[in-house]
Protein backbone atom coordinates (compact mmCIF):
# COMPACT_ATOMS: atom_id res chain seq x y z
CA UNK A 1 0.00 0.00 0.00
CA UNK A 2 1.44 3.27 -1.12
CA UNK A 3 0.64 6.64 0.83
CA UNK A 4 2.00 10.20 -0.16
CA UNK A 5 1.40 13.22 1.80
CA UNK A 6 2.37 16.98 1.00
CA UNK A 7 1.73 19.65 3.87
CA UNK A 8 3.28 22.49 4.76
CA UNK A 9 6.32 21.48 6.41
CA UNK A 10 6.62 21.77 10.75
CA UNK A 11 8.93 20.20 13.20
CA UNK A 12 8.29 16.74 14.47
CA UNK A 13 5.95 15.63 11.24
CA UNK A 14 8.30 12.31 10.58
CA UNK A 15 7.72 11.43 14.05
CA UNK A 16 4.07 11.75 14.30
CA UNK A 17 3.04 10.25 10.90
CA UNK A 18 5.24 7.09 11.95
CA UNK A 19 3.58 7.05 15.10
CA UNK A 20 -0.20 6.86 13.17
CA UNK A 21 1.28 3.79 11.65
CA UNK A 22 2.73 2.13 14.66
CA UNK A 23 -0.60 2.74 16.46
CA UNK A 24 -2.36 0.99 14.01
CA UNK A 25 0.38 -2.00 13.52
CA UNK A 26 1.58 -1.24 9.86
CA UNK A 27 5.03 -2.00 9.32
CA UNK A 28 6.79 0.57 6.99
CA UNK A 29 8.31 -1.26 4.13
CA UNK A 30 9.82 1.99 2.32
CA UNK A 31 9.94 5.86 3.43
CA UNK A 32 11.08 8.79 1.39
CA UNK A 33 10.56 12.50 2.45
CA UNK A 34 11.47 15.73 1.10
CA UNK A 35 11.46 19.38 2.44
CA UNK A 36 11.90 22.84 0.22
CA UNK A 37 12.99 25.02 2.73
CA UNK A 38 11.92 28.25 0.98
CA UNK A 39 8.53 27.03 0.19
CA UNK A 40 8.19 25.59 3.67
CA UNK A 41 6.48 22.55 2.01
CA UNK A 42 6.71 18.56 3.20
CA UNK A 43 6.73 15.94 0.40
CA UNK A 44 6.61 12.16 1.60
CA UNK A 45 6.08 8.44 0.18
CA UNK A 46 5.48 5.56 2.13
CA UNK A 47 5.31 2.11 0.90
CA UNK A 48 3.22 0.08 3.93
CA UNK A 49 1.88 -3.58 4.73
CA UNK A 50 -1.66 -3.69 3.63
CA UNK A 51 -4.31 -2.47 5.71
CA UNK A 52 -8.60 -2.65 5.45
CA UNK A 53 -8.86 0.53 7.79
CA UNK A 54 -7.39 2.76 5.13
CA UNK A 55 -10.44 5.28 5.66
CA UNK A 56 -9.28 5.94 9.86
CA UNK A 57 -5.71 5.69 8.65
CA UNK A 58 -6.38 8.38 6.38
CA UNK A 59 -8.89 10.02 9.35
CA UNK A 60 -6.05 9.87 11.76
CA UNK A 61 -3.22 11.54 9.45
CA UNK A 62 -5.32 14.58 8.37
CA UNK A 63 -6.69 14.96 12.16
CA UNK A 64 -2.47 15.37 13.31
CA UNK A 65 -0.86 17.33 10.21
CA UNK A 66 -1.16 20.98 9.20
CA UNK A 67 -4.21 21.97 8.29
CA UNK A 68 -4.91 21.85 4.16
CA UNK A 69 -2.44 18.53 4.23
CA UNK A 70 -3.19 16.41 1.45
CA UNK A 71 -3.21 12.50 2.12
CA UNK A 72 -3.50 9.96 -0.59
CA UNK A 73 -3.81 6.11 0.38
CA UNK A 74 -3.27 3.96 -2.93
CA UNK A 75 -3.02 0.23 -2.34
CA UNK A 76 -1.35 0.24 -6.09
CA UNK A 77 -4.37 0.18 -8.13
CA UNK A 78 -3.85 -0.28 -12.12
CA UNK A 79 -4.19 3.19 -13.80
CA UNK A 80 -6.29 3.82 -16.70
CA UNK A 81 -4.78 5.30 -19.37
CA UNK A 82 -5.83 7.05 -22.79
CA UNK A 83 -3.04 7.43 -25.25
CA UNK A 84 -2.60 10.02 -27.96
CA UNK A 85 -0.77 9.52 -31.16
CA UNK A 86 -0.14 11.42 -34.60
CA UNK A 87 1.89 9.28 -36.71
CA UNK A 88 5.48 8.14 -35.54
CA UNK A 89 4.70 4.88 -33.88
CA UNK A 90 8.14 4.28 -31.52
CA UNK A 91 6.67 5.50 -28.47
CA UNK A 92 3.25 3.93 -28.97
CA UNK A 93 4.51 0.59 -29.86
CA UNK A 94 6.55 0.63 -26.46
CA UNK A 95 3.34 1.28 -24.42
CA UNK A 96 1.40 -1.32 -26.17
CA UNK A 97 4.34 -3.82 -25.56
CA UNK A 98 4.51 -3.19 -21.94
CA UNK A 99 0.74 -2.95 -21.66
CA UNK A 100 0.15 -6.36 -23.56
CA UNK A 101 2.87 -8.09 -21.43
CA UNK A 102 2.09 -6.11 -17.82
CA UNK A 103 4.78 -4.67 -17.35
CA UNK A 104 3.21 -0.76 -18.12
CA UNK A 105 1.82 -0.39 -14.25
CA UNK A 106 -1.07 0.82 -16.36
CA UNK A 107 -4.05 -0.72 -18.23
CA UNK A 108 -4.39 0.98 -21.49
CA UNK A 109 -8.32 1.71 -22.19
CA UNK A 110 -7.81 3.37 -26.00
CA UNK A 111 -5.52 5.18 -28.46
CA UNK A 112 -6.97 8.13 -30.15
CA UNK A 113 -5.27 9.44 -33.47
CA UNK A 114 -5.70 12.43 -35.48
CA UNK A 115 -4.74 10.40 -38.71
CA UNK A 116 -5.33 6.49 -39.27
CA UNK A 117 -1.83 6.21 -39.46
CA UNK A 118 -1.12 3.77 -36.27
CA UNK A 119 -4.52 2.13 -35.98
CA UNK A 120 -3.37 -1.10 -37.91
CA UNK A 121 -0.26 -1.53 -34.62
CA UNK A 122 -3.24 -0.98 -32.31
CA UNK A 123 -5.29 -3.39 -34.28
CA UNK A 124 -2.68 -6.08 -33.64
CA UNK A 125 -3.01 -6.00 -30.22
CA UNK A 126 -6.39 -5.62 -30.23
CA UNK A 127 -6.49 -2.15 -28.47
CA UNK A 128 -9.78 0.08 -29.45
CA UNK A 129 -8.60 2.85 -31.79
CA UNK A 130 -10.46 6.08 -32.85
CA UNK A 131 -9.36 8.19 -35.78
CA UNK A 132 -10.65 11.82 -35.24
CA UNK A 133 -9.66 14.30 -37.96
CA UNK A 134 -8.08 18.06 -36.75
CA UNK A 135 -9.22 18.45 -40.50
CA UNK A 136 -11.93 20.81 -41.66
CA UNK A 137 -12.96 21.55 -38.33
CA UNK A 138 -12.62 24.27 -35.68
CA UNK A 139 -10.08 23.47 -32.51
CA UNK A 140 -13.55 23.50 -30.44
CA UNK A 141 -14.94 20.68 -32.50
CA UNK A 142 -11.86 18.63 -32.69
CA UNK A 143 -11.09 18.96 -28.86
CA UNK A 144 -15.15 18.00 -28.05
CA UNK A 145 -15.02 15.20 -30.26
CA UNK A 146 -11.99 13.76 -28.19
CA UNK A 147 -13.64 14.65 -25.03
CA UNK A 148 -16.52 12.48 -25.88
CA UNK A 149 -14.47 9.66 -26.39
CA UNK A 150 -11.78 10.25 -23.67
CA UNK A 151 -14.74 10.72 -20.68
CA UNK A 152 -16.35 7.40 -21.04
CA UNK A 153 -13.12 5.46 -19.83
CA UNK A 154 -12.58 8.04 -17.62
CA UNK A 155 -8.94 7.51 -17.29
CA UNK A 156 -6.42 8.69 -14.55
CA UNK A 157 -4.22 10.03 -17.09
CA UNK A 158 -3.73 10.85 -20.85
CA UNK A 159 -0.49 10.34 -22.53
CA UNK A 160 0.60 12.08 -25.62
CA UNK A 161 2.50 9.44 -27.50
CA UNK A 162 4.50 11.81 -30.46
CA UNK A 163 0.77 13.35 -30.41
CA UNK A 164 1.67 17.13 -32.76
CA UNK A 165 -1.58 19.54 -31.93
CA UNK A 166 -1.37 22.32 -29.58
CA UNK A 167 -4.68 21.17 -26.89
CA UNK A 168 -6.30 24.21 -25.81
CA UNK A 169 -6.56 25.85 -22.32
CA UNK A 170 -9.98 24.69 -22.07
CA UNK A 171 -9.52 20.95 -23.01
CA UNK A 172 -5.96 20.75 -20.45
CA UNK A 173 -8.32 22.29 -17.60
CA UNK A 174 -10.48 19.37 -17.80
CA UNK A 175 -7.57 17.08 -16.74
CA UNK A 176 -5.40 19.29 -14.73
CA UNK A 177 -1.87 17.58 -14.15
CA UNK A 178 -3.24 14.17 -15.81
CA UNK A 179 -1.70 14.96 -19.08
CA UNK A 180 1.82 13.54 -19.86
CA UNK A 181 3.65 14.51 -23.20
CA UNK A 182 6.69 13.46 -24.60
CA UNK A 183 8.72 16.30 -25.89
CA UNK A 184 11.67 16.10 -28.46
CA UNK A 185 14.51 18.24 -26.70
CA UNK A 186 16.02 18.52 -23.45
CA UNK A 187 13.95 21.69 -22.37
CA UNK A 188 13.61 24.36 -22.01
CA UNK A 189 16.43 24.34 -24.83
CA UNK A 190 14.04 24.29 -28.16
CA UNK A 191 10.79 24.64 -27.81
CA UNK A 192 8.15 23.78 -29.99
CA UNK A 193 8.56 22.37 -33.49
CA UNK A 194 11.75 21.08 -35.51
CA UNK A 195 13.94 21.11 -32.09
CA UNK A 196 16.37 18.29 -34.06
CA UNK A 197 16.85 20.92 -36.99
CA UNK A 198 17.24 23.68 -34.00
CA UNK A 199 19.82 21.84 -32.73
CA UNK A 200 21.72 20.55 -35.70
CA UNK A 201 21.59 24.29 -37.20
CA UNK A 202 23.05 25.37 -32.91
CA UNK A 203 25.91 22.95 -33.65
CA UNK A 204 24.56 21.28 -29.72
CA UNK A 205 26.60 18.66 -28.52
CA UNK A 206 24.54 16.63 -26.59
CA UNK A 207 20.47 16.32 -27.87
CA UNK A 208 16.97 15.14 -25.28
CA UNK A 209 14.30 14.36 -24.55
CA UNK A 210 11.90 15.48 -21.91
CA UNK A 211 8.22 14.07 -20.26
CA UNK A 212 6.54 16.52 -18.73
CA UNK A 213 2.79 17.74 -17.92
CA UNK A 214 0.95 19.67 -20.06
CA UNK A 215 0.33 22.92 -18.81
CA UNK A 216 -1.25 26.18 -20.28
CA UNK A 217 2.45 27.10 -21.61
CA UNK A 218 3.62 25.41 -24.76
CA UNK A 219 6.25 22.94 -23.44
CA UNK A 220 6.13 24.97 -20.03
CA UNK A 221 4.61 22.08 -17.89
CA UNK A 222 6.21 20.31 -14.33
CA UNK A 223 9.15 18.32 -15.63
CA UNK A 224 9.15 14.54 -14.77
CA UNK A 225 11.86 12.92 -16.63
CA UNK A 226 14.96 14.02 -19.10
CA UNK A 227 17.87 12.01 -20.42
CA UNK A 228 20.36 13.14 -22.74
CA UNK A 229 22.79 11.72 -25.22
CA UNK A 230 25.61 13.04 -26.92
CA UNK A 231 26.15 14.40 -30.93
CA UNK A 232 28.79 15.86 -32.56
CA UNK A 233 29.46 17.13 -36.03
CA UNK A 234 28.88 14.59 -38.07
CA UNK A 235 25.40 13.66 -36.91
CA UNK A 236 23.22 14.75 -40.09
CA UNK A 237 19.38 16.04 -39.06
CA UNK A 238 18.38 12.91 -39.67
CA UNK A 239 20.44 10.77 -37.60
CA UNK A 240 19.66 13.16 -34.39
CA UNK A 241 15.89 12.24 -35.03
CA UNK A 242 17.10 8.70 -35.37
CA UNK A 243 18.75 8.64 -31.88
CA UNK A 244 15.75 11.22 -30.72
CA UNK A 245 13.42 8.46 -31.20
CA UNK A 246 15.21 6.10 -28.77
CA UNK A 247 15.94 8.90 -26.08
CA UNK A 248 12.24 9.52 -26.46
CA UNK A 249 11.02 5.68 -25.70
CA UNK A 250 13.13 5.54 -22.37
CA UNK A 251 11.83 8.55 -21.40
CA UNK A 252 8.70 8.46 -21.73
CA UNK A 253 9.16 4.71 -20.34
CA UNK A 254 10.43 6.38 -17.29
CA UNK A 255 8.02 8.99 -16.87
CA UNK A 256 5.21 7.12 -16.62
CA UNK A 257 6.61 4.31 -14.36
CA UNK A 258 7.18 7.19 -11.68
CA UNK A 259 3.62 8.58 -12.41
CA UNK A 260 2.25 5.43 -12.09
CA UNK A 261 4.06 4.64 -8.73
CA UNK A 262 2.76 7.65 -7.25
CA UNK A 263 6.56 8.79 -6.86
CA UNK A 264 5.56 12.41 -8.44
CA UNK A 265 4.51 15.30 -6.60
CA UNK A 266 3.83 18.65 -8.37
CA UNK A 267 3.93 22.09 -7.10
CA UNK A 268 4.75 25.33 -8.53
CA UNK A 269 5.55 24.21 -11.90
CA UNK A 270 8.05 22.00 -10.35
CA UNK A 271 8.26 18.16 -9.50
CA UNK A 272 9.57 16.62 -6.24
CA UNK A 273 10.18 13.27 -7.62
CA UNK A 274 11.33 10.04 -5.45
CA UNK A 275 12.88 7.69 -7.81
């Protein structure tokens, strides 16, 4: 059983939350805490034995920390996912993989694509696909028509596999910190489109990749994951999308294991993040 807690931060919290458990005879299996200092703010994840009282353990927590704590008790359910694709397929095919074999510490409910490109990988392994055309419609229409499929599975997150539109304001609000995208460059170095040309034309030395959540900012969002890996002259455009594309899969890979392992806390535009 998995419990995180963020509070504003006092002097003995350690001891008392500890002392909740040890009252009600949970044995602590893992504990990780955090404190930033100049926000005065308390970040912690505990890994317990299981419990059937997790409604009083929860009751007794909130009754002892600061007032406005916020106490989550997740005995590790499966997290529903939607996934969003365009048309390059590497980090799709990854998810489906791990999905189809376990291993994603998420069950997969649909992909959505705004061209057909992709459905034929999620037709062989038989995952529901929906094509929905940005085409000849307004932003408005395009969004509601992916809200209306999205709501029905009503997943705990969406993930935007190499998905290229721009969501709107109005469609991120409706899943606030639940959206994950995959970003081509090491931000906030290159932002926005072409970043491998942006960085071949810089003369970089080292391109990334970076999974973050989708904020109201273009590419602005809390920062879970980044890994880099190094170029030099010779690499061509091409061959820095090439090795892109793999920086991109482990990323996002990573990303969403944290997520999923409730090891992510966001604040400020910022990520406390116990790997």
């Amino acid at each position: 059983m998995i419990i995180v807690i963020q509070c504003k931060d006092q002097i003995g919290l350690v001891a008392t939350i500890t002392d909740v458990l040890a009252k009600q005879q949970l044995n602590i299996i893992t504990l990780r805490e955090y404190v930033d200092q100049a926000e005065n703010l308390f970040f912690m994840r505990l890994e317990v034995e299981e419990t059937t009282d997790t409604d009083v353990l929860k009751q007794n927590l909130e009754q002892l920390l600061p007032q406005g704590a916020i106490v989550h008790i997740n005995p590790l359910p499966l997290k529903k996912v939607v996934v969003m694709v365009t048309k390059e397929y590497h980090c799709l095919t990854d998810i489906l993989i791990r999905n189809y074999f376990n291993t994603l510490g998420a069950s997969v409910q649909c992909v959505i694509g705004n061209h057909p490109d992709l459905q034929n990988i999620c037709e062989r392994f038989s995952m529901p696909f929906f094509f929905i055309s940005h085409e000849q419609k307004s932003k408005d229409e395009f969004e509601q028509q992916i809200t209306e499929v999205i709501q029905p599975f009503k997943p705990d997150y969406i993930v935007l596999a190499k998905f290229m539109r721009i969501l709107s304001p109005e469609f991120v609000a409706k899943f606030p910190m639940r959206v994950i995208n995959i970003h081509h460059s090491f931000l906030p170095a290159f932002v926005g489109a072409n970043p491998y040309r942006q960085a071949y034309e810089r003369g970089v030395k080292l391109i990334g990749a970076t999974a973050h959540f989708v904020s109201n900012e273009l590419d602005e969002g809390p920062i879970i994951a980044q890994q880099i890996n190094p170029v030099n002259h010779s690499f061509t455009v091409g061959d820095m999308v090439s090795a892109g594309k793999e920086i991109e899969t482990a990323v996002l890979a990573k990303a969403l294991k944290l997520v999923f392992e409730d090891r992510v806390f966001v604040y400020n535009n910022k990520t406390v993040v116990f790997e």
